[in-house]
Protein backbone atom coordinates (compact mmCIF):
# COMPACT_ATOMS: atom_id res chain seq x y z
CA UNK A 1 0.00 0.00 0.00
CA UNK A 2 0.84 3.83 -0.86
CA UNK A 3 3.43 5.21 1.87
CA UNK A 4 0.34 7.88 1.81
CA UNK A 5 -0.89 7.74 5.33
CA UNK A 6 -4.39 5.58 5.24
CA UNK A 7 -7.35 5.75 7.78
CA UNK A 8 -9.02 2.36 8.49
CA UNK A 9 -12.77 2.82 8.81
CA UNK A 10 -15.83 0.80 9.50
CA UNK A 11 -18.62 3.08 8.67
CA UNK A 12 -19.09 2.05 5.20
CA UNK A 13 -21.45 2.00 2.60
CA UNK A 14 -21.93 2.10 -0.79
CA UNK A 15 -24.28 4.79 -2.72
CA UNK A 16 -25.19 5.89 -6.48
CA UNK A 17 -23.77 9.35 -6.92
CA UNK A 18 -27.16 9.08 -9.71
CA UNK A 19 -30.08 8.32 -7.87
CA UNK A 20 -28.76 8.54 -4.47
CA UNK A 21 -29.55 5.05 -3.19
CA UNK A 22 -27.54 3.54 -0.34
CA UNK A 23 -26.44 -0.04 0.16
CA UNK A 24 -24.49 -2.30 2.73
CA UNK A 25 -21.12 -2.91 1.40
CA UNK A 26 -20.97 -6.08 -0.91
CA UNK A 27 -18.21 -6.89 -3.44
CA UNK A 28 -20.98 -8.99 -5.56
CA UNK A 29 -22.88 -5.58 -5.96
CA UNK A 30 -21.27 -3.62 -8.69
CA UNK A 31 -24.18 -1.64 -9.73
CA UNK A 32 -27.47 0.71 -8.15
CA UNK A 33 -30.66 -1.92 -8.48
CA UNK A 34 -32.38 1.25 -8.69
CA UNK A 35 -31.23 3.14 -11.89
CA UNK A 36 -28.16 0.83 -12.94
CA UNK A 37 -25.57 3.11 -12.46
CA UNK A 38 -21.94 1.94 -10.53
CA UNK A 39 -21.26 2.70 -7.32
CA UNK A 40 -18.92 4.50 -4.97
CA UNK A 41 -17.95 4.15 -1.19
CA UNK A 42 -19.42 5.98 1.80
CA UNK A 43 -17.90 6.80 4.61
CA UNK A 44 -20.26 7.69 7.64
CA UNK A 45 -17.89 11.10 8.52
CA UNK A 46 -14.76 12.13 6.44
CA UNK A 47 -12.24 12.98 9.30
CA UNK A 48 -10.55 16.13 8.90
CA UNK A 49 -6.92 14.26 9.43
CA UNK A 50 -4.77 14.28 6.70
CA UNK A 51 -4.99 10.69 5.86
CA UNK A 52 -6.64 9.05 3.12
CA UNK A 53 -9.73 7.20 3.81
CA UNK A 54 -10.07 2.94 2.76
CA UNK A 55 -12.78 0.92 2.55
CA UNK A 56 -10.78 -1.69 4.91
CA UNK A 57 -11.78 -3.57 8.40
CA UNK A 58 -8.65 -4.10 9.67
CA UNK A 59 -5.23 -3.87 8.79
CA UNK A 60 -4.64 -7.56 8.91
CA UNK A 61 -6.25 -7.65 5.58
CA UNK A 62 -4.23 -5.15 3.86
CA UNK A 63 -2.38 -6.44 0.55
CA UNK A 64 0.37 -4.48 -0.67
CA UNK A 65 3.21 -5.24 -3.38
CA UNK A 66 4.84 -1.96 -2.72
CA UNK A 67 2.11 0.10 -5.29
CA UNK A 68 2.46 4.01 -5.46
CA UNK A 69 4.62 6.36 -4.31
CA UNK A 70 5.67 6.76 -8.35
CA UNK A 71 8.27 9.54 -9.03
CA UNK A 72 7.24 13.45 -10.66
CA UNK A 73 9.67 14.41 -12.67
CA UNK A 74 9.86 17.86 -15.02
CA UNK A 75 9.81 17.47 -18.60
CA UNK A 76 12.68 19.79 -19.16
CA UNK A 77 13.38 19.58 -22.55
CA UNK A 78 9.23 20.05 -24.15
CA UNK A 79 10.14 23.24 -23.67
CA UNK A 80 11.67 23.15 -27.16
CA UNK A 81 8.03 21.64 -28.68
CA UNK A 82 5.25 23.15 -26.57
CA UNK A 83 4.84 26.46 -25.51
CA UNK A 84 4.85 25.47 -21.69
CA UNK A 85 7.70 25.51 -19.13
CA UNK A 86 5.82 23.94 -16.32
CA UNK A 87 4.93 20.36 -17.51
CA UNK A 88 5.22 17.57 -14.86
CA UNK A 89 5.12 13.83 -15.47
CA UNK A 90 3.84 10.96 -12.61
CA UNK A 91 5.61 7.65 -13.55
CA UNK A 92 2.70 5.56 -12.96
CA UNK A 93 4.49 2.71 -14.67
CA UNK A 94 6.51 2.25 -12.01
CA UNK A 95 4.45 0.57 -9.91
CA UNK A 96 4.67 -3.54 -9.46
CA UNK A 97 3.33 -4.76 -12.51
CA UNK A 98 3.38 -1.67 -14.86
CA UNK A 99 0.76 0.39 -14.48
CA UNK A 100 -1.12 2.79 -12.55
CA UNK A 101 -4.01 -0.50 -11.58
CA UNK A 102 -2.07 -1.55 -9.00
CA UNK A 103 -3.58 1.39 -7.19
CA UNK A 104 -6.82 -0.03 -7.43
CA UNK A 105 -6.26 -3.48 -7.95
CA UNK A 106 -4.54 -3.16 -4.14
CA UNK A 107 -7.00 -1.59 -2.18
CA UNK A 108 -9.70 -3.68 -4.23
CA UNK A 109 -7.75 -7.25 -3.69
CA UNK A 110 -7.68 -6.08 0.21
CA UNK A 111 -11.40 -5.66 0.23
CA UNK A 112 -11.49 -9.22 -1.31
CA UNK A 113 -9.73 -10.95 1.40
CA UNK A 114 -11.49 -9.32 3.87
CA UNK A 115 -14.70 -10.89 2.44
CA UNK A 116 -12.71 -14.22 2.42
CA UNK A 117 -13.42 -14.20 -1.21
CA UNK A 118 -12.29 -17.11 -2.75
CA UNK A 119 -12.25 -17.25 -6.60
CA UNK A 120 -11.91 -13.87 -8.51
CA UNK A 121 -13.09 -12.89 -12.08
CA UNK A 122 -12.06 -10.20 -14.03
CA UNK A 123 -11.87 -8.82 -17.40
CA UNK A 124 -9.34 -6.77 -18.66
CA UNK A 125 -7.20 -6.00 -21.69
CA UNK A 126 -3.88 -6.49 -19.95
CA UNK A 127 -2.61 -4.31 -17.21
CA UNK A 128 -5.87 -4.80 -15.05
CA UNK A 129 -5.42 -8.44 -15.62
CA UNK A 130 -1.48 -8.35 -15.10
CA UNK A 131 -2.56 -6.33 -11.76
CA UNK A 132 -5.05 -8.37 -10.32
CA UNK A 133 -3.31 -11.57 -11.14
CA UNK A 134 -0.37 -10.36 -8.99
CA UNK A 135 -2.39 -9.24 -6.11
CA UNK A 136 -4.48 -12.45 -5.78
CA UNK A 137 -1.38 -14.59 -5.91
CA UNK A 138 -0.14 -12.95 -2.47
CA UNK A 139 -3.66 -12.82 -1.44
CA UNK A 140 -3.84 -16.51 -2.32
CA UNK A 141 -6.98 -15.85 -4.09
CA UNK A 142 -7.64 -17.88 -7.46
CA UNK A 143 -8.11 -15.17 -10.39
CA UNK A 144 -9.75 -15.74 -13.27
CA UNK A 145 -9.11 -13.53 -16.15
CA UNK A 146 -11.00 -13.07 -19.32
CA UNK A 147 -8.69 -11.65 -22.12
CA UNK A 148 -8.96 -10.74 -25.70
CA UNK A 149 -7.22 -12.83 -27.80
CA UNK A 150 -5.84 -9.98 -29.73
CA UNK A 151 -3.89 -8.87 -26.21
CA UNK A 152 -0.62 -8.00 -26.49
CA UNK A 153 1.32 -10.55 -25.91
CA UNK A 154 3.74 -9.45 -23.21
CA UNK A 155 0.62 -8.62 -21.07
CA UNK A 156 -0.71 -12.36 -21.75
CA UNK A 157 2.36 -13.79 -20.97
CA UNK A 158 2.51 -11.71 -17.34
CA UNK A 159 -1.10 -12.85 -16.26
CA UNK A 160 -0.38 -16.30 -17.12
CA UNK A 161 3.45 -16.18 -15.01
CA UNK A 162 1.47 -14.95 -11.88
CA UNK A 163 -0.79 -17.93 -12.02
CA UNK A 164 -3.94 -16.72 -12.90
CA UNK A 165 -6.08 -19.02 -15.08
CA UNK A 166 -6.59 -16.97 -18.54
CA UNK A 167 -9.72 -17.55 -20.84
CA UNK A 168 -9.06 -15.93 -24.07
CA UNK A 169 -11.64 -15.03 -25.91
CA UNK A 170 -12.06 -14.41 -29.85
CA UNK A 171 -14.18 -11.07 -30.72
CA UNK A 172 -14.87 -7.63 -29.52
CA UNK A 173 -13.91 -6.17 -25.95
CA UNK A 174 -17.72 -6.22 -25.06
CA UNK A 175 -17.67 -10.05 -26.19
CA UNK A 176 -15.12 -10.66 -23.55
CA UNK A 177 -16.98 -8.64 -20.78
CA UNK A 178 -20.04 -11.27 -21.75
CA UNK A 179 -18.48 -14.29 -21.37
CA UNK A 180 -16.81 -12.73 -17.89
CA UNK A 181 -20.23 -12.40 -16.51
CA UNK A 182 -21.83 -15.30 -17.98
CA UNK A 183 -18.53 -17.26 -16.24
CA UNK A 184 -19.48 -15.39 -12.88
CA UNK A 185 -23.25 -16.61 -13.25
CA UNK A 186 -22.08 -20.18 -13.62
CA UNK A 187 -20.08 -20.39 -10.95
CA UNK A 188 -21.09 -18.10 -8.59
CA UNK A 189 -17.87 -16.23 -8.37
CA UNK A 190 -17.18 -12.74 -7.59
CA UNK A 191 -16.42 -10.60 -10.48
CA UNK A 192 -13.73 -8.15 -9.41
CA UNK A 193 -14.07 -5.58 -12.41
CA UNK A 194 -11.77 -3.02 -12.10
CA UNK A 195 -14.03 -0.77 -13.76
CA UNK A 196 -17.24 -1.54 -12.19
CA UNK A 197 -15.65 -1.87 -8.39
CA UNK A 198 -15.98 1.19 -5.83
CA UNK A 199 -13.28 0.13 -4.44
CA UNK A 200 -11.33 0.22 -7.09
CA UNK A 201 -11.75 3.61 -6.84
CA UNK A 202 -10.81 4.37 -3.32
CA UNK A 203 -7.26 3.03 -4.02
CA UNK A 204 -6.25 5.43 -7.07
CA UNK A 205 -6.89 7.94 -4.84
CA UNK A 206 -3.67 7.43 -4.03
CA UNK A 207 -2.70 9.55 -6.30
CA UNK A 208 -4.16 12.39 -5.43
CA UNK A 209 -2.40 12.36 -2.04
CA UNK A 210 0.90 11.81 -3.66
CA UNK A 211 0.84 14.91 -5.95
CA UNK A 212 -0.55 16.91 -2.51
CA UNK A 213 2.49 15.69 -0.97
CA UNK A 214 4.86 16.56 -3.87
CA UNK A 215 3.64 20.02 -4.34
CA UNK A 216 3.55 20.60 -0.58
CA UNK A 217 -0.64 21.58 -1.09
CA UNK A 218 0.20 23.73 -4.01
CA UNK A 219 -1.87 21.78 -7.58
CA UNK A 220 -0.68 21.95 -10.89
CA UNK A 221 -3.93 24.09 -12.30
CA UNK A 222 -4.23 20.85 -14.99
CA UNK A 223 -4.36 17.35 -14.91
CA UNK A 224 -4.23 15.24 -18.32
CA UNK A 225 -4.82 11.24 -18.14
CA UNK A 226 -5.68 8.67 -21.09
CA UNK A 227 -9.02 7.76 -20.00
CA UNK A 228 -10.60 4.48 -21.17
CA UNK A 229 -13.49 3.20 -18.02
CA UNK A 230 -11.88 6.16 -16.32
CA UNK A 231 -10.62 4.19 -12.81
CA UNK A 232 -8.04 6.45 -12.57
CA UNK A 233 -9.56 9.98 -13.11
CA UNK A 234 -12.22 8.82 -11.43
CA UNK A 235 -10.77 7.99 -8.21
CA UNK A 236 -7.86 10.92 -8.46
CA UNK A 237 -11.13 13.08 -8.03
CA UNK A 238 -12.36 11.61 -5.48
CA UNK A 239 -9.08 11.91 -3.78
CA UNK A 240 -8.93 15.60 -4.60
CA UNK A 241 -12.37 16.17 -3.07
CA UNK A 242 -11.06 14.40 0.18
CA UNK A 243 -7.99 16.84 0.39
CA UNK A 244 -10.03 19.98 0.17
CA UNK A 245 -12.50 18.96 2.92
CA UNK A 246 -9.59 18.50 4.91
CA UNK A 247 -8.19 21.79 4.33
CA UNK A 248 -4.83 20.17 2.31
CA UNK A 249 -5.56 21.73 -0.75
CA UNK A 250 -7.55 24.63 -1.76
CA UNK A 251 -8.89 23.96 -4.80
CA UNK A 252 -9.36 21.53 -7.33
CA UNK A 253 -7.16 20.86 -10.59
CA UNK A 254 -8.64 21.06 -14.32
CA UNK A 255 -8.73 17.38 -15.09
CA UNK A 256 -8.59 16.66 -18.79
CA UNK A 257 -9.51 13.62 -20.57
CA UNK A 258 -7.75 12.22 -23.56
CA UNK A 259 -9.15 9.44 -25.81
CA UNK A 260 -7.86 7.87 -29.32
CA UNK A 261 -9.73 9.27 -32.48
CA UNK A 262 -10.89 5.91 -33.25
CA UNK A 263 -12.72 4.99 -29.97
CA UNK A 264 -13.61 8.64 -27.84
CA UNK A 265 -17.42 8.14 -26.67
CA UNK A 266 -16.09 10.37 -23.85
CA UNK A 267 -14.73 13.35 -26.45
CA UNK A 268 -17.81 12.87 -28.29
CA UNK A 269 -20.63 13.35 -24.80
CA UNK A 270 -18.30 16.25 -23.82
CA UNK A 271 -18.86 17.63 -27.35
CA UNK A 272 -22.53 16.98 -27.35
CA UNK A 273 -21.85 14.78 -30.34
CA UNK A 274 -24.77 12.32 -30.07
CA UNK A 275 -24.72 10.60 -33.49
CA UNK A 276 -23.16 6.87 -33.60
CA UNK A 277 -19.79 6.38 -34.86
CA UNK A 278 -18.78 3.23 -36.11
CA UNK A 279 -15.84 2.21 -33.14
CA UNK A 280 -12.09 1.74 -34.67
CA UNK A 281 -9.20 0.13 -33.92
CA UNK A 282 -6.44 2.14 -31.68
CA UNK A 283 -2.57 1.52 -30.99
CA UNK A 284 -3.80 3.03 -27.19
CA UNK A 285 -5.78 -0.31 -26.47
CA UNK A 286 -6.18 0.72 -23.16
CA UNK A 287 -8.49 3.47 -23.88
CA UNK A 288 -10.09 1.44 -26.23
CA UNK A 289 -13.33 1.29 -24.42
CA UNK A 290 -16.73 1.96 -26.72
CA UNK A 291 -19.05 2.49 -23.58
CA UNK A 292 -17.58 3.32 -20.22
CA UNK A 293 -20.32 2.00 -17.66
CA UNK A 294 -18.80 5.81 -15.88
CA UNK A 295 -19.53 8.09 -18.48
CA UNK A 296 -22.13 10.02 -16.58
CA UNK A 297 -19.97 10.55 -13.91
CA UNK A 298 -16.93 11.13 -15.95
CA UNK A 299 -18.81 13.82 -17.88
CA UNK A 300 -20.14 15.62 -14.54
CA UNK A 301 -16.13 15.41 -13.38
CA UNK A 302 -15.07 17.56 -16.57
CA UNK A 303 -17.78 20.06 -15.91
CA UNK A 304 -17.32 20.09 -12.58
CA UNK A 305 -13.07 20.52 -13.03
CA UNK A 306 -13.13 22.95 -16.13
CA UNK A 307 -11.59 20.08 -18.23
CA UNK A 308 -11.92 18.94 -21.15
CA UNK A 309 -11.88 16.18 -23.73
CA UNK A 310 -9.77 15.87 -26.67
CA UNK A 311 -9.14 13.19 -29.17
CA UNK A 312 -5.84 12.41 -30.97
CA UNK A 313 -4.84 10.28 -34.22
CA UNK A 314 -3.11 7.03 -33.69
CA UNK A 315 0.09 8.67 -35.70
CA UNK A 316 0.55 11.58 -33.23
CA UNK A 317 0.37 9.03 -30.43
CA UNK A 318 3.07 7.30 -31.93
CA UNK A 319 5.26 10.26 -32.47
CA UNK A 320 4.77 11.51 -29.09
CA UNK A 321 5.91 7.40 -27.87
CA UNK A 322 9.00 8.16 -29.58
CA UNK A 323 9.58 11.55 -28.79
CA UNK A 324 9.28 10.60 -24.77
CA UNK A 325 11.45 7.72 -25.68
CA UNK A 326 14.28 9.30 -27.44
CA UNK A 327 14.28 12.85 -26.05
CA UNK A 328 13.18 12.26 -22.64
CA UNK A 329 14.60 8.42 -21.49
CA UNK A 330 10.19 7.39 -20.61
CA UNK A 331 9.46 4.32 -23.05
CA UNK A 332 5.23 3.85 -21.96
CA UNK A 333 3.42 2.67 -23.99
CA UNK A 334 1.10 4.47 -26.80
CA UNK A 335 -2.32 5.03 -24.39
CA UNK A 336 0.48 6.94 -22.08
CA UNK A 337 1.54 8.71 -24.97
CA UNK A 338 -2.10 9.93 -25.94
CA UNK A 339 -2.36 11.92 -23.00
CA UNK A 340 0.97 13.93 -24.35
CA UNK A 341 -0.65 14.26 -27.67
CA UNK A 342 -3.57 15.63 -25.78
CA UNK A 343 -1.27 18.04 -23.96
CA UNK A 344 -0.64 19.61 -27.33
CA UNK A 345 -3.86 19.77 -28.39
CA UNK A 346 -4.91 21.26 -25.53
CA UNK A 347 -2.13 23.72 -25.56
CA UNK A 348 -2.45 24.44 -29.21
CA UNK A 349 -5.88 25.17 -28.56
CA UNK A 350 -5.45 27.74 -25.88
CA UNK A 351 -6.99 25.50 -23.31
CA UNK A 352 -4.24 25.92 -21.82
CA UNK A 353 -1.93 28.67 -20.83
CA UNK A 354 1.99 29.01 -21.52
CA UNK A 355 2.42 29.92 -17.88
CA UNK A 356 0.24 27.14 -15.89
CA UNK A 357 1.09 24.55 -14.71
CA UNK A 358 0.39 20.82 -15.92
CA UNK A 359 1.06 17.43 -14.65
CA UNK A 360 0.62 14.25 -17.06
CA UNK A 361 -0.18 10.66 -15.85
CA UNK A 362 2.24 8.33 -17.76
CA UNK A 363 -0.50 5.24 -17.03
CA UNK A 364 1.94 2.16 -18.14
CA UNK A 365 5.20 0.65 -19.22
CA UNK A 366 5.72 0.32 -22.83
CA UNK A 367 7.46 -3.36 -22.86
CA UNK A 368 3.71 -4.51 -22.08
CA UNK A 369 3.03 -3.62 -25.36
CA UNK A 370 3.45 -4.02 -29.01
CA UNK A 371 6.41 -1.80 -30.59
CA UNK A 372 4.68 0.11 -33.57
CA UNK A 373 6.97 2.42 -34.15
């Protein structure tokens, strides 16, 4: 777990930030049975200590791999290709197996054994399934994870080396979410979806807390992530809101989205943009999501923030993968690379201003992909 000083509490619940319902925490509930909508965690009375609240009973159930804590570092030399000498970069691919979902996968996997849970389901892409694949092998829980076929191999080959059992399947992402839950009906397993789970959530919150402590209270005025089911924005909000009810911060960051051309239902509900696009194929797979179950939320979040939503062509992700790599020493992989693509948009667009201040979430490590370039 996060060196970030954590509060264990035992007035939980979970509500719809929609309709407003409230429910007894449950990892087998994923969704409001009143409008449909996920859900988020509780607490019965944020403390006004600086620590970050967790959805955990007792520290005895705690599982940890050493997650967070991931470095900041300037980007010195984009001076030279964006008009902005105050860009920041969280190395989110540092963390155990990659990628920024061992946040969530942590704090989630903790929840798990708590329950005593013991068979896991998930379905992921790769890092989420790399992540939670780690987590239940020191939980000793058995994960089951349903991949694409089309995965990138690297990211097969880590689920598999953790000793998870994998179940690719042939088709679309949504055909691999189906045969997830259809496997959870039939066996009556608990279906740990990272992007479903509230407490998912309340461990990339993490972040949050980590950029407070960097800046010593003082926020970059923008945040830019790749978004995809949006774990991560998601719960760095949350975590934001937390700090400024606890008198940390002051004020809360403009958190931008950034989504591939091919796949950005996000950039397109920001936009107002309701007419279907046919869905294409991305180099950033891990934004590659057609219909975040968050997307209400995710939309209120950018209205809320001042953000916004931009979308960016698979060939400027791929220069911007090289241009990290080659002028800056940070090989992620290309959905990292989107949100530096995004970054110029943004910036090219004004959205931005030469002067403020912006910090980039570099999600995951690029040997977990495909090279394209």
């Amino acid at each position: 777990m996060s060196e970030v000083s954590t509060s264990i509490r035992k007035d939980i619940s979970l509500y719809c930030s929609s309709c407003g319902a409230s429910f007894p925490p449950d990892m087998r509930l994923l969704a409001c049975t009143v409008c449909g909508e996920p859900l988020l965690v509780k607490y019965g009375e944020i403390s006004t200590n600086p620590h970050m609240e967790i959805p955990v009973y007792s520290c005895n159930a705690l599982v940890s791999l050493g997650e967070g804590n991931t470095p900041v570092i300037k980007m010195d030399k984009l001076g030279s290709r964006l008009p902005c000498g105050n860009i920041f970069a969280k190395l989110e691919f540092m963390n155990p197996t990659g990628s920024f979902k061992d946040r969530g996968t942590a704090m989630m996997i903790s929840v798990a054994k708590g329950f005593n849970i013991a068979n896991l389901v998930e379905d992921s892409s790769g890092n989420a399934g790399s992540s939670v694949a780690a987590y239940c092998g020191k939980a000793g829980i058995t994960a089951h994870i349903f991949v694409p076929s089309s995965a990138p191999q690297p990211k097969l080959d880590q689920i598999s080396v953790y000793g998870a059992i994998a179940h690719k399947i042939e088709g679309t992402r949504e055909m691999v979410t189906d045969a997830a839950s259809d496997f959870v009906d039939e066996k009556g397993y608990v279906y740990g979806a990272h992007k479903l789970s509230p407490y998912f959530l309340e461990g990339t919150k993490a972040f949050a807390y980590e950029i407070a402590r960097h800046n010593l209270g003082e926020m970059p005025e923008h945040i830019i992530m790749p978004v995809g089911n949006g774990s991560l924005y998601i719960g760095a909000w949350l975590g934001f809101k937390e700090l400024i009810f606890k008198g940390v911060i002051s004020k809360m960051p403009k958190m931008h989205v950034v989504q591939a051309s091919a796949v950005k239902p996000l950039v397109n509900l920001f936009s107002g943009n309701r007419k279907e696009e046919p869905i294409g194929i991305t180099v950033a797979g891990g934004i590659s999501v057609s219909n975040p179950p968050r997307s209400k939320l995710i939309g209120e979040i950018l209205l809320e923030t001042g953000g916004h939503a931009a979308a960016v062509d698979d060939e400027v992700i791929l220069e911007w993968q090289k241009i990290l790599a080659q002028e800056n020493g940070i090989y992620c992989e290309p959905t990292s690379s989107s949100a530096f693509a995004g970054l110029e948009y943004l910036i090219r667009d004004g959205i931005i201003a030469k002067k403020e201040s912006v910090l980039v979430a570099v999600t995951g490590f690029g040997l977990k992909d495909n090279l394209y370039i």
